[in-house]
Protein backbone atom coordinates (compact mmCIF):
# COMPACT_ATOMS: atom_id res chain seq x y z
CA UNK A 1 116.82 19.40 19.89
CA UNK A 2 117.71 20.27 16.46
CA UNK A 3 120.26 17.38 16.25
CA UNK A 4 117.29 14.67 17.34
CA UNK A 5 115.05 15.85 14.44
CA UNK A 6 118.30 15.48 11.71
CA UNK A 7 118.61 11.96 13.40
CA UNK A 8 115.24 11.55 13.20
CA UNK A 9 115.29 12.59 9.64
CA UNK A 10 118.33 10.26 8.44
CA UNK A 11 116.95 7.59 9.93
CA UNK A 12 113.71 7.60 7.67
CA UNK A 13 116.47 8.61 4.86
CA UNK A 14 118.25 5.54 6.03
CA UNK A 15 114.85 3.29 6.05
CA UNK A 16 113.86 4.15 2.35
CA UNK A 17 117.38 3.44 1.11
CA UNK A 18 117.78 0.06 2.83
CA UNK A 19 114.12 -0.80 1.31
CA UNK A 20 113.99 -1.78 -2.68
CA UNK A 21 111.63 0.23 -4.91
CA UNK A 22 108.63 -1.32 -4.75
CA UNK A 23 108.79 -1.37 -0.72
CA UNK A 24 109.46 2.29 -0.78
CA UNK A 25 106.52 3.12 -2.28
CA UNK A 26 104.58 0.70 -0.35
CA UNK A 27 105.22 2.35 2.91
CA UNK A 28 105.02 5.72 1.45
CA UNK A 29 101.11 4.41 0.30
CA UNK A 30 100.78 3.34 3.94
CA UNK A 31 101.95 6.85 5.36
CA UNK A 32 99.78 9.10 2.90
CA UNK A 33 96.71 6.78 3.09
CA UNK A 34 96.90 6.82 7.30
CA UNK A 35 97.47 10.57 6.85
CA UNK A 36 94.24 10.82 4.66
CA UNK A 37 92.12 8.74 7.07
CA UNK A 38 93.49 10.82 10.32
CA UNK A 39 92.63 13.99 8.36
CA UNK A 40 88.76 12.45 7.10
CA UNK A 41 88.43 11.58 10.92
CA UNK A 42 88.44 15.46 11.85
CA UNK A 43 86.35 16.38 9.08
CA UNK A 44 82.32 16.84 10.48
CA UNK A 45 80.19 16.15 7.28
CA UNK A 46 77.72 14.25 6.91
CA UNK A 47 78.61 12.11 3.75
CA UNK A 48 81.95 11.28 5.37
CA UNK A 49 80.50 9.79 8.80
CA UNK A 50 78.09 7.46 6.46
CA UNK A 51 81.51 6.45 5.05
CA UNK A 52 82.86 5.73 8.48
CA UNK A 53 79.90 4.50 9.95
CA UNK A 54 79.60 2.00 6.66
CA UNK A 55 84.14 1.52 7.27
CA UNK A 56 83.34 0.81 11.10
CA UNK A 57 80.64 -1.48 10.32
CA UNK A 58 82.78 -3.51 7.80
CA UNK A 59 85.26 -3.93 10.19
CA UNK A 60 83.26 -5.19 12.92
CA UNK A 61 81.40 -7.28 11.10
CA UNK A 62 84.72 -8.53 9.33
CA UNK A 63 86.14 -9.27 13.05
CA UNK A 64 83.10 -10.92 14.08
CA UNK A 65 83.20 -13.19 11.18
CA UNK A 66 87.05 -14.02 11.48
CA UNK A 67 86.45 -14.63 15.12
CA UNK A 68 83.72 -16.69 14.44
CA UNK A 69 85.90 -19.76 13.45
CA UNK A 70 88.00 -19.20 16.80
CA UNK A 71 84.64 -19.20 19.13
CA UNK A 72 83.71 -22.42 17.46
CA UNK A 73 86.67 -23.86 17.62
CA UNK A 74 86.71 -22.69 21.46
CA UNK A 75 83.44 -24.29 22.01
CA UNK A 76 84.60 -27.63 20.13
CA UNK A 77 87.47 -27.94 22.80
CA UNK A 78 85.27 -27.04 25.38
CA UNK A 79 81.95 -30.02 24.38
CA UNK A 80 84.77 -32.35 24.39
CA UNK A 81 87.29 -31.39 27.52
CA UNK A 82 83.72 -31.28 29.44
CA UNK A 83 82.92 -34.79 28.08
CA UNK A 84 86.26 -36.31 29.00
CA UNK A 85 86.16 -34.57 32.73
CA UNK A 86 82.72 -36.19 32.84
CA UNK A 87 83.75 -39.28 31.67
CA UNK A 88 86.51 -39.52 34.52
CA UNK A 89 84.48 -38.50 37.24
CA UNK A 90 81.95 -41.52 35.99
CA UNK A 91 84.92 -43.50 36.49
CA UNK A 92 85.82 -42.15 39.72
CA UNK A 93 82.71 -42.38 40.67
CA UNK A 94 81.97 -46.27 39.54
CA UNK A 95 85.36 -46.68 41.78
CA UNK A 96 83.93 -45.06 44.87
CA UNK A 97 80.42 -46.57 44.56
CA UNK A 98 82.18 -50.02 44.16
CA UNK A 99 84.39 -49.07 47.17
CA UNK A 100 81.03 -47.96 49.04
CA UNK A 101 79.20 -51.28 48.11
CA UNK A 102 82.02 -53.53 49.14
CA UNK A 103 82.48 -51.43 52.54
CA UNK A 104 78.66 -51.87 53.29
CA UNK A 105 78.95 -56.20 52.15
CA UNK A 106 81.80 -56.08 54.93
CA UNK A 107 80.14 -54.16 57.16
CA UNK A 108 76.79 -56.61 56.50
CA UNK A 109 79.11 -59.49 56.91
CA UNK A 110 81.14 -58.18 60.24
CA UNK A 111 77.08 -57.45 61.74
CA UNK A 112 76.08 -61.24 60.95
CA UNK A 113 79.19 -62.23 62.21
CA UNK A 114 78.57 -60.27 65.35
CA UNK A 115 75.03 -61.81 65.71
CA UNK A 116 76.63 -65.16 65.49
CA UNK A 117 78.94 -64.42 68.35
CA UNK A 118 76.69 -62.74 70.50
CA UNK A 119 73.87 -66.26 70.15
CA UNK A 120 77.22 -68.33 70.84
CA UNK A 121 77.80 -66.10 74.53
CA UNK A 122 74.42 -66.35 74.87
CA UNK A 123 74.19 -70.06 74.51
CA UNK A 124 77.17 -70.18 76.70
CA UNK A 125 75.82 -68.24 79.30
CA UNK A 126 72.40 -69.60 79.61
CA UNK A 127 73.75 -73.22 79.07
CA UNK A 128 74.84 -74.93 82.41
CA UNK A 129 77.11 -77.07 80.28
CA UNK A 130 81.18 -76.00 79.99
CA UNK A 131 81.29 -74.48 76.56
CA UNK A 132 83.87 -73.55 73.95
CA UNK A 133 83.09 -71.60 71.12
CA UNK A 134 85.10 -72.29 67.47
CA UNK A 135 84.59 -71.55 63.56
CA UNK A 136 84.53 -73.84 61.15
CA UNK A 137 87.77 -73.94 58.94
CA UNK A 138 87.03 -76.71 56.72
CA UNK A 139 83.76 -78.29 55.72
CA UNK A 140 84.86 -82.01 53.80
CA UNK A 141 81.70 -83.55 52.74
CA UNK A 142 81.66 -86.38 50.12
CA UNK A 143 79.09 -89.09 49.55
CA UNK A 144 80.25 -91.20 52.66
CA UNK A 145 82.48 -89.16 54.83
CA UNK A 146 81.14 -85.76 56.48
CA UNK A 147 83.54 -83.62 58.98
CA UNK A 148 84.71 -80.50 59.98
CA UNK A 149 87.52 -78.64 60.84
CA UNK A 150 87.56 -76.04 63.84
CA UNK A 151 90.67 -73.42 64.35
CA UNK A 152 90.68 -74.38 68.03
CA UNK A 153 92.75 -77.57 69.00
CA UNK A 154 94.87 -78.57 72.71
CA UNK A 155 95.66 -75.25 72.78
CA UNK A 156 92.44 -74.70 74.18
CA UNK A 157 92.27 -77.80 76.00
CA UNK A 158 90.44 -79.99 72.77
CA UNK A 159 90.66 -83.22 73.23
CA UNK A 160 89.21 -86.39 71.65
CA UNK A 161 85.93 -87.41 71.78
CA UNK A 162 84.07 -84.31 73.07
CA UNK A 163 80.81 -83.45 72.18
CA UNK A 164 80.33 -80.23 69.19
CA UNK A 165 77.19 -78.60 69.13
CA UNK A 166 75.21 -76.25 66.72
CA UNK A 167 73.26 -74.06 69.19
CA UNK A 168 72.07 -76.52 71.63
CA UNK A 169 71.59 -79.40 69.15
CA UNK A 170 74.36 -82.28 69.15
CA UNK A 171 76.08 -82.54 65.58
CA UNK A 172 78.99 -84.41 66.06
CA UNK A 173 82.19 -85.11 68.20
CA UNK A 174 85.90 -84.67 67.84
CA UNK A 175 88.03 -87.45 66.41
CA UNK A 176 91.20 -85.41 65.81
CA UNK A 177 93.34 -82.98 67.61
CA UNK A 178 95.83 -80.89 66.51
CA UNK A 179 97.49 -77.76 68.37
CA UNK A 180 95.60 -75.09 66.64
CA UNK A 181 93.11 -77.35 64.71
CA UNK A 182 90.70 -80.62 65.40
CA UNK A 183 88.63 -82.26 63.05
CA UNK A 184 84.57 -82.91 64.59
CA UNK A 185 82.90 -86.05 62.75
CA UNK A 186 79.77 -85.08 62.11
CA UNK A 187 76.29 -87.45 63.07
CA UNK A 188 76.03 -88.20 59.05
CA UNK A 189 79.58 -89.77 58.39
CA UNK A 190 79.41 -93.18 57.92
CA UNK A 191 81.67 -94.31 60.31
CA UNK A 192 79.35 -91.91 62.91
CA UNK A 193 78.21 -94.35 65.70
CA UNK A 194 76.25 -92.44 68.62
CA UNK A 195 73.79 -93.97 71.94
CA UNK A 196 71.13 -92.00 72.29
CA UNK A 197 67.42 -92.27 74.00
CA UNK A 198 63.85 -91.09 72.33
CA UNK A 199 61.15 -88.99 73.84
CA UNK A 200 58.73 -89.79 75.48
CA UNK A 201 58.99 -93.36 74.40
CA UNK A 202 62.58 -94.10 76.19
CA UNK A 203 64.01 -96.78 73.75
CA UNK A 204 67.42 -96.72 73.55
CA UNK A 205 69.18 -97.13 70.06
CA UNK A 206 72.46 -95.89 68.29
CA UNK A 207 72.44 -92.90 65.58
CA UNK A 208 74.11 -94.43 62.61
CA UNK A 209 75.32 -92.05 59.67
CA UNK A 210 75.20 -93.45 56.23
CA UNK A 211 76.52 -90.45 54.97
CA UNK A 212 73.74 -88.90 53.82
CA UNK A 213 71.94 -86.09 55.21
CA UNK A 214 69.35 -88.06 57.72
CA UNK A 215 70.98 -90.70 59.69
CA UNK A 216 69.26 -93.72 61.17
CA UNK A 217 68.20 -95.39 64.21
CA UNK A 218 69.52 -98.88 64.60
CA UNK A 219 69.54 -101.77 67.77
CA UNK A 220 65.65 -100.42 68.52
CA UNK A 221 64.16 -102.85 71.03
CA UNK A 222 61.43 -104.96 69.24
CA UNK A 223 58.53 -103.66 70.82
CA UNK A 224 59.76 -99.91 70.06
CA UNK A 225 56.94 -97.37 69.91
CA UNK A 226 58.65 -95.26 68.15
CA UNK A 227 56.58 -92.69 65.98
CA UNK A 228 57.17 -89.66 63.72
CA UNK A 229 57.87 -86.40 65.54
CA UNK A 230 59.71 -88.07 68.61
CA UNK A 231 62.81 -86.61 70.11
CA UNK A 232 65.97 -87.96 69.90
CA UNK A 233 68.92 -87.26 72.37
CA UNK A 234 72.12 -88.37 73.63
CA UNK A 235 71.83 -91.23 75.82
CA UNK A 236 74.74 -90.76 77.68
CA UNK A 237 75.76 -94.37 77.91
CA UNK A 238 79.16 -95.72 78.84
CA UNK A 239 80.16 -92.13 79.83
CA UNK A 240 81.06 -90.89 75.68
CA UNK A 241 78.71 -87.43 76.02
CA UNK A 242 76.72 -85.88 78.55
CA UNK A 243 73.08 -87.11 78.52
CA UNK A 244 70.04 -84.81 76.98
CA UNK A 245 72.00 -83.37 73.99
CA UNK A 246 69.45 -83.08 71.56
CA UNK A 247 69.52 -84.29 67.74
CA UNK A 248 66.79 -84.27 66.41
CA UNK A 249 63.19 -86.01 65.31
CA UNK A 250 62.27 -89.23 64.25
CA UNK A 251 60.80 -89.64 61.03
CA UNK A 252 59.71 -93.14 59.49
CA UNK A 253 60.66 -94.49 56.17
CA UNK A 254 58.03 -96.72 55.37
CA UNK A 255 59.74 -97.97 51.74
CA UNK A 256 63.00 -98.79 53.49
CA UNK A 257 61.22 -99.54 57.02
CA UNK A 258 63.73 -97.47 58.72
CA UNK A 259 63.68 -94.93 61.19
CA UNK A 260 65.38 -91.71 60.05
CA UNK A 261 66.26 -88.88 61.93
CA UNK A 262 66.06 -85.19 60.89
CA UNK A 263 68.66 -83.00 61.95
CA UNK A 264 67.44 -80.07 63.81
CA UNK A 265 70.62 -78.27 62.58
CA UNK A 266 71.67 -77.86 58.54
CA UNK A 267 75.00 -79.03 58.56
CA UNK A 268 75.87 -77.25 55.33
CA UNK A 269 75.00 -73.74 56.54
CA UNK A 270 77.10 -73.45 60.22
CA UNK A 271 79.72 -71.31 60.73
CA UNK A 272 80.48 -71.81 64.16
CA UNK A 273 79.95 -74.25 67.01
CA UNK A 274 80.75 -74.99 70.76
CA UNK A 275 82.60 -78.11 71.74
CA UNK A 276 80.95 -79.29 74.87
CA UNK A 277 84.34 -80.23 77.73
CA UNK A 278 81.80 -81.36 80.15
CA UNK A 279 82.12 -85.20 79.93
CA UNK A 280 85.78 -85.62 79.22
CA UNK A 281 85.95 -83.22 82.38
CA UNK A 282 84.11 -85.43 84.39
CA UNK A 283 86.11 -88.32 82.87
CA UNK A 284 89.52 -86.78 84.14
């Protein structure tokens, strides 16, 4: 036990010599005035806990104060990493609501779709005609030439010259096959060329396109009575289409004293159509 305390002893020893003068008496300030404030500590008067009190308070309020440039700090960081999480979960967000917005387009676009398909099977089942149903690939209009393009071709037994309707209304016939395509020439195109029949006068005539959007009625019969509002249909002469596909209505051009027809179908909004395989059916 002894021996510890003499180490202890020329240890210190050791310390003072190692340190130069002025360090020396440093520490041995910093030893007497710790002794000093451990001794005032133990001491109950009243003039020395004012002093403490008034040493305490100095200290806190020195700590608060060099703290004070920390917490701000702290708080800086803080304003700002909050500001850049809620700028990227704007961005996420934008992301998801763009995701959300083009999921509910498709989904708007798959349900109009599916309302298109569903009046095509229904036209197909109520119709006592042999129907095909087919979307439109290409639409090729120009000034003179109008057509489409269908994704159906002999593959599904297509073949030239069958009738293509819009619902129940005749818009045109097919003029091209391919394996997995056919191209329909629509009523408008000028080199369009259809018999057809009006109701209830009966005259027969042919449905020239001039490709524009109203075709004409040409080869009426003199003494046509043909008035605005009268129906126009397939004729079904010399076997091309079935008879009673209807076209359309007449309407009268008095500055060009021609009789026009107006589509019952827009020709620039369909999407799909049925090809009619009754009369080349009947043909074969």
């Amino acid at each position: 036990m002894d021996t510890s305390r003499e180490d202890f002893g020329i240890a210190i020893r050791s310390a003072f010599l190692r340190k130069g003068t002025q360090q020396r008496f440093s520490l041995f300030v910093l030893i007497v005035f710790s002794t000093v404030l451990i001794f005032l500590e133990t001491i109950e008067r009243k003039p020395l806990q004012v002093i403490r009190s008034l040493l305490k308070d100095g200290v806190y309020r020195s700590a608060v104060v060099a703290t004070y440039p920390l917490k701000i700090f702290s708080s800086t960081y803080n304003f700002f990493e909050e500001h850049i999480t809620l700028y990227k979960n704007y961005d996420e967000l934008l992301k998801e609501n763009e995701e959300l917005k083009n999921d509910i387009s498709k989904s708007d676009f798959l349900e109009l779709e599916n309302s298109q398909l569903r009046k095509l099977i229904d036209e197909q089942t109520e119709s006592q005609s042999n129907l095909l149903s087919a979307r439109v690939m290409l639409d090729k209009q120009s000034p003179y030439l109008n057509s489409f393009v269908i994704n159906i071709g002999s593959n599904k037994g297509i073949k030239n010259g069958m009738a293509v309707l819009d619902g129940e209304s005749f818009i045109g016939r097919i003029v091209d096959v391919n394996y997995f395509s056919a191209r329909v020439l629509l009523v408008t195109d000028l080199n369009s060329r259809i018999p057809v029949i009006t109701e209830p006068s009966g005259s027969h005539a042919i449905l020239t396109g001039h490709g524009k959007k109203k075709p004409t009625l040409e080869y009426l019969p003199e003494n046509h009575k043909i008035e605005d509002g009268h129906k126009i249909y397939t004729s079904g002469k010399e076997g091309i289409f079935s008879p009673g596909l209807i076209i359309g209505e007449v309407e009268t051009n008095e500055e060009e004293e021609t009789a026009e027809v107006l589509l019952i179908s827009d020709l620039n909004q369909i999407t799909f159509v049925n090809v009619n395989l009754d009369n080349v059916s009947k043909k074969e």
